[in-house]
N, C-alpha and C. Protein backbone atom coordinates (compact mmCIF):
# COMPACT_ATOMS: atom_id res chain seq x y z
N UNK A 1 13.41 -19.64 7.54
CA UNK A 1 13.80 -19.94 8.91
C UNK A 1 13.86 -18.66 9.73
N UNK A 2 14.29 -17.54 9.21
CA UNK A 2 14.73 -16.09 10.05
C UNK A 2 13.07 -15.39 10.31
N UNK A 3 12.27 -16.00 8.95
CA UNK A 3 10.66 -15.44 9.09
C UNK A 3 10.07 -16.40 10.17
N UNK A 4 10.15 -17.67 10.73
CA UNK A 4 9.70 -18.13 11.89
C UNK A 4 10.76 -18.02 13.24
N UNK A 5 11.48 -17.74 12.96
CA UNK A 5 12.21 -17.44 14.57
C UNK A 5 11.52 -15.74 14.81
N UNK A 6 11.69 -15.00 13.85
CA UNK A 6 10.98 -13.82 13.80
C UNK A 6 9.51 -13.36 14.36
N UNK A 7 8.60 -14.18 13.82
CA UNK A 7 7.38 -14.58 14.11
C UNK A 7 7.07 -15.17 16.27
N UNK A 8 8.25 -15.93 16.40
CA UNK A 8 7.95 -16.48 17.19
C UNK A 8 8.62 -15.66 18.48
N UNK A 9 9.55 -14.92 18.00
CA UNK A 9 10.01 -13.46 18.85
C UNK A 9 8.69 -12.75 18.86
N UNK A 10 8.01 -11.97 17.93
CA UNK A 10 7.25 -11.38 18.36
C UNK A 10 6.13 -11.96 18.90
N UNK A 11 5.70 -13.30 18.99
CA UNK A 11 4.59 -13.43 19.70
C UNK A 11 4.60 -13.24 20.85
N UNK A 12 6.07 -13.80 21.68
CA UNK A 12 6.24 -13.69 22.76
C UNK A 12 6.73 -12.45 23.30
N UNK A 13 7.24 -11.66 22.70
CA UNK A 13 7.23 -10.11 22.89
C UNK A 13 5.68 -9.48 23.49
N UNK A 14 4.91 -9.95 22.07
CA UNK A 14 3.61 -9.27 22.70
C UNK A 14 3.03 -9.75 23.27
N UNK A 15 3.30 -11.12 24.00
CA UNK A 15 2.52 -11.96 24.88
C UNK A 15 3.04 -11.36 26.46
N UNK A 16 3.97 -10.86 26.06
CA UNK A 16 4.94 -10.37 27.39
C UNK A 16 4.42 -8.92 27.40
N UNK A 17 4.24 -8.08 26.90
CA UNK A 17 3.39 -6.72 26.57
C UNK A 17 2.41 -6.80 27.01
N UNK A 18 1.34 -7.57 26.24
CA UNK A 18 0.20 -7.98 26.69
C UNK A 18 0.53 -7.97 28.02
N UNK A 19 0.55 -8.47 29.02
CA UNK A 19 0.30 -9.76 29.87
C UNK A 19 0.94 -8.64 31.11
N UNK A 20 1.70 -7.41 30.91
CA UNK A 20 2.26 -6.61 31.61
C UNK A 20 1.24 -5.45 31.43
N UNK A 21 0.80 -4.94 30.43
CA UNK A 21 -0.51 -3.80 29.91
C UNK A 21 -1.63 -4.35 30.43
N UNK A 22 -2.27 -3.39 30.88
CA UNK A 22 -4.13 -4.13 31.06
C UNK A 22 -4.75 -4.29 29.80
N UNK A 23 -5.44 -4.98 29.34
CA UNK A 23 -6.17 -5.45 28.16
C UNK A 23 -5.42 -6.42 27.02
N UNK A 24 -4.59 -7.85 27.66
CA UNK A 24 -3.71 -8.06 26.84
C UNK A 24 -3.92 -8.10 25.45
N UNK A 25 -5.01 -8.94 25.33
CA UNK A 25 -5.22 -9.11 23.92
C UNK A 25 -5.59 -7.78 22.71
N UNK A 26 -5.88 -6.92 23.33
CA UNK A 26 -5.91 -5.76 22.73
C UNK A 26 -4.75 -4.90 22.64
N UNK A 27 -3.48 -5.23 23.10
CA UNK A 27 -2.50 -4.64 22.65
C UNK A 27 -1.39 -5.30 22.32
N UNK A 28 -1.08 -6.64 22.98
CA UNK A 28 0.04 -7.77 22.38
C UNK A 28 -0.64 -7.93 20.76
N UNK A 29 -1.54 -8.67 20.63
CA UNK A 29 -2.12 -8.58 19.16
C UNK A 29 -1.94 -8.09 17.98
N UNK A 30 -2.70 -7.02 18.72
CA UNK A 30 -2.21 -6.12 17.20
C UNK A 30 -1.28 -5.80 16.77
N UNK A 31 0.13 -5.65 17.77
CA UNK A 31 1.32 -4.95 17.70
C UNK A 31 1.80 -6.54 16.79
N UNK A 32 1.93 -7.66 17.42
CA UNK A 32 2.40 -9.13 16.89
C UNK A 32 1.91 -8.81 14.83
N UNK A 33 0.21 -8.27 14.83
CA UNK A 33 0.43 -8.87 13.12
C UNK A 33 0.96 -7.52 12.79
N UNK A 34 0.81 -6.58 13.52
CA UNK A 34 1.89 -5.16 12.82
C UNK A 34 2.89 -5.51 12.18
N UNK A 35 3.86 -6.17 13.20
CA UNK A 35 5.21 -6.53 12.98
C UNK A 35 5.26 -7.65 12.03
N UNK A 36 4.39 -8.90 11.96
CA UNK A 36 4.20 -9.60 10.79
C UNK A 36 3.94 -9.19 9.87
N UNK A 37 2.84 -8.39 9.25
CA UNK A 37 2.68 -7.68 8.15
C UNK A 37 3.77 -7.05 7.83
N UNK A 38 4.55 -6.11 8.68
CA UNK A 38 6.03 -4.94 8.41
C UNK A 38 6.93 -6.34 7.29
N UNK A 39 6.99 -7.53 8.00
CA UNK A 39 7.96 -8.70 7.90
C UNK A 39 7.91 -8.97 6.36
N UNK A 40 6.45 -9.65 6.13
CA UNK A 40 6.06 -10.17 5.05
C UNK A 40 5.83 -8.76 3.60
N UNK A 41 5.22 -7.51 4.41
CA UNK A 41 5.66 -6.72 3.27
C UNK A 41 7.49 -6.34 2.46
N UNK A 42 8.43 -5.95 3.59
CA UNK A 42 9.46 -5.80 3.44
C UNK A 42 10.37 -7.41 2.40
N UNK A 43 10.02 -8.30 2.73
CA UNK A 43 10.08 -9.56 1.85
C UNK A 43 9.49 -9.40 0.56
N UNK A 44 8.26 -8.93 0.33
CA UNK A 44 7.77 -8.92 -1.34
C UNK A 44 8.12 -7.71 -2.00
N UNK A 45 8.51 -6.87 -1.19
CA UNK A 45 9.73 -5.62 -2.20
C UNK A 45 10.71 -5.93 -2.42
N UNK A 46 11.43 -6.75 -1.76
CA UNK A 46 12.96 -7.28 -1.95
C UNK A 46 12.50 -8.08 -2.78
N UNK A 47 11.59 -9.15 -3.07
CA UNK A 47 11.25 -9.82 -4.55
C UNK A 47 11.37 -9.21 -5.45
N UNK A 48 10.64 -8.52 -5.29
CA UNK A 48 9.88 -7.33 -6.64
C UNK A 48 11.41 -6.85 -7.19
N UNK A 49 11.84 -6.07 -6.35
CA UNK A 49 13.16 -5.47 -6.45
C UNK A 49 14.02 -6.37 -7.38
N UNK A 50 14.14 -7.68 -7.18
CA UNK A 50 15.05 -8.83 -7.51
C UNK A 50 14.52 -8.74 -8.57
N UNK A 51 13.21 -9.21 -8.72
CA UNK A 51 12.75 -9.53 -10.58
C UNK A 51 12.78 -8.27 -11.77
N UNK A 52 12.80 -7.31 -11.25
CA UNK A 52 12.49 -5.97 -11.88
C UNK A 52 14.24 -5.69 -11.97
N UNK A 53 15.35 -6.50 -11.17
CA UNK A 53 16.42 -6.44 -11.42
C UNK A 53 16.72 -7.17 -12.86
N UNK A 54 16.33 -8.12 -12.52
CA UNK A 54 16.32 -9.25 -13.84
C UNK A 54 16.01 -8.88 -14.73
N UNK A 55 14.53 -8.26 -14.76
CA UNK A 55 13.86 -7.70 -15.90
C UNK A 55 14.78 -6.51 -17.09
N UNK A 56 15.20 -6.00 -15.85
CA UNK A 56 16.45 -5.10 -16.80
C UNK A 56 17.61 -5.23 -17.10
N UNK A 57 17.95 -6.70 -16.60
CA UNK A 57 19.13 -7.44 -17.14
C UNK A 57 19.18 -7.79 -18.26
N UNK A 58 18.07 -8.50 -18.48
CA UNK A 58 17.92 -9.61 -19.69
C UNK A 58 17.23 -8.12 -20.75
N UNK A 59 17.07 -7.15 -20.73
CA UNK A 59 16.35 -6.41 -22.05
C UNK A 59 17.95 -5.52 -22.27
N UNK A 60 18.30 -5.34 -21.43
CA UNK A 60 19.94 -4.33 -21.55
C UNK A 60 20.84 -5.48 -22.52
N UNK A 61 20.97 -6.72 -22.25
CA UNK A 61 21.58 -7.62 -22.92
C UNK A 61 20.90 -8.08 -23.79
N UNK A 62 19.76 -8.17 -24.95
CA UNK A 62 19.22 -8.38 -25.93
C UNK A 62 20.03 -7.83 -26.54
N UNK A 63 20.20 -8.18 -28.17
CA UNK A 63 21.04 -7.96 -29.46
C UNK A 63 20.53 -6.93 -29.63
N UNK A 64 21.20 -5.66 -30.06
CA UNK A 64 21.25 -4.85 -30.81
C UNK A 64 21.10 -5.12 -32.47
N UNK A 65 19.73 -4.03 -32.75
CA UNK A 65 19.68 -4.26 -35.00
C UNK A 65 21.37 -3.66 -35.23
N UNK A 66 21.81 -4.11 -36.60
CA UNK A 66 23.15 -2.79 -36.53
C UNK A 66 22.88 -3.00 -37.87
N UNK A 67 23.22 -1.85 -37.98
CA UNK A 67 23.26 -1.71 -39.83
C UNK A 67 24.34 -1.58 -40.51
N UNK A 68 24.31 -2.15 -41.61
CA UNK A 68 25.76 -2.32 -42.42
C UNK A 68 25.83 -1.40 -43.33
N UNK A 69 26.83 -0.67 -43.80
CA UNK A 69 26.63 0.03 -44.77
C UNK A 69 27.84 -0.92 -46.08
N UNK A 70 27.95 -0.34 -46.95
CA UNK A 70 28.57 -0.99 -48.57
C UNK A 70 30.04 -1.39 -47.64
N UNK A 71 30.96 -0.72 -47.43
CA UNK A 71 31.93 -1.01 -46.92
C UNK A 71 31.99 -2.70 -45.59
N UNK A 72 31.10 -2.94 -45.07
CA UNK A 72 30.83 -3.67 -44.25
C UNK A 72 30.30 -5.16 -44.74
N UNK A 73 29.69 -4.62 -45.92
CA UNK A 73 28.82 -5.38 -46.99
C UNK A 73 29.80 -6.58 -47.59
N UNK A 74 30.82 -5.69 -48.18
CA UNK A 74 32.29 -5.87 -49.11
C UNK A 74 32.79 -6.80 -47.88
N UNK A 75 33.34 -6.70 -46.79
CA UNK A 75 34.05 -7.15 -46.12
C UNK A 75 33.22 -8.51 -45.39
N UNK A 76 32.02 -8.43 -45.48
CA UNK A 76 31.43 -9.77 -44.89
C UNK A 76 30.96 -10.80 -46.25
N UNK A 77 31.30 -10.67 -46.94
CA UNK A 77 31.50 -11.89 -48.57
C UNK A 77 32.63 -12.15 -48.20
């Protein structure tokens, strides 16, 4: 929802840019997928970020081997 209210701010940003600049479409435009691209990249690092969080959750919490020695041996019979 915040990525289409977002989207729809900047169109009209650069429609308003545009439309005030001579050559609208050559400068509302490009600036609009700038800021979309900025949007949608900054979103798939915060993924990335999240899973690569996970990723080192779940291997930090895997079982540890432990080794027993005779004394440990004795006490687990």
């Amino acid at each position: 929802m915040i990525i289409a209210i977002t989207i729809i701010g900047l169109l009209v940003a650069g429609g308003v840019l545009g439309s005030i600049a001579f050559g609208a479409p050559y400068v509302g435009i490009p600036l609009v997928l700038l800021f979309i691209g900025a949007i949608i990249g900054k979103e798939q690092m915060e993924r990335q970020n999240r899973i690569l969080r996970m990723k080192r959750f779940r291997r930090e919490a895997r079982a540890q081997p432990v080794r027993f020695d005779a004394g440990d041996k004795r006490t687990l019979v």
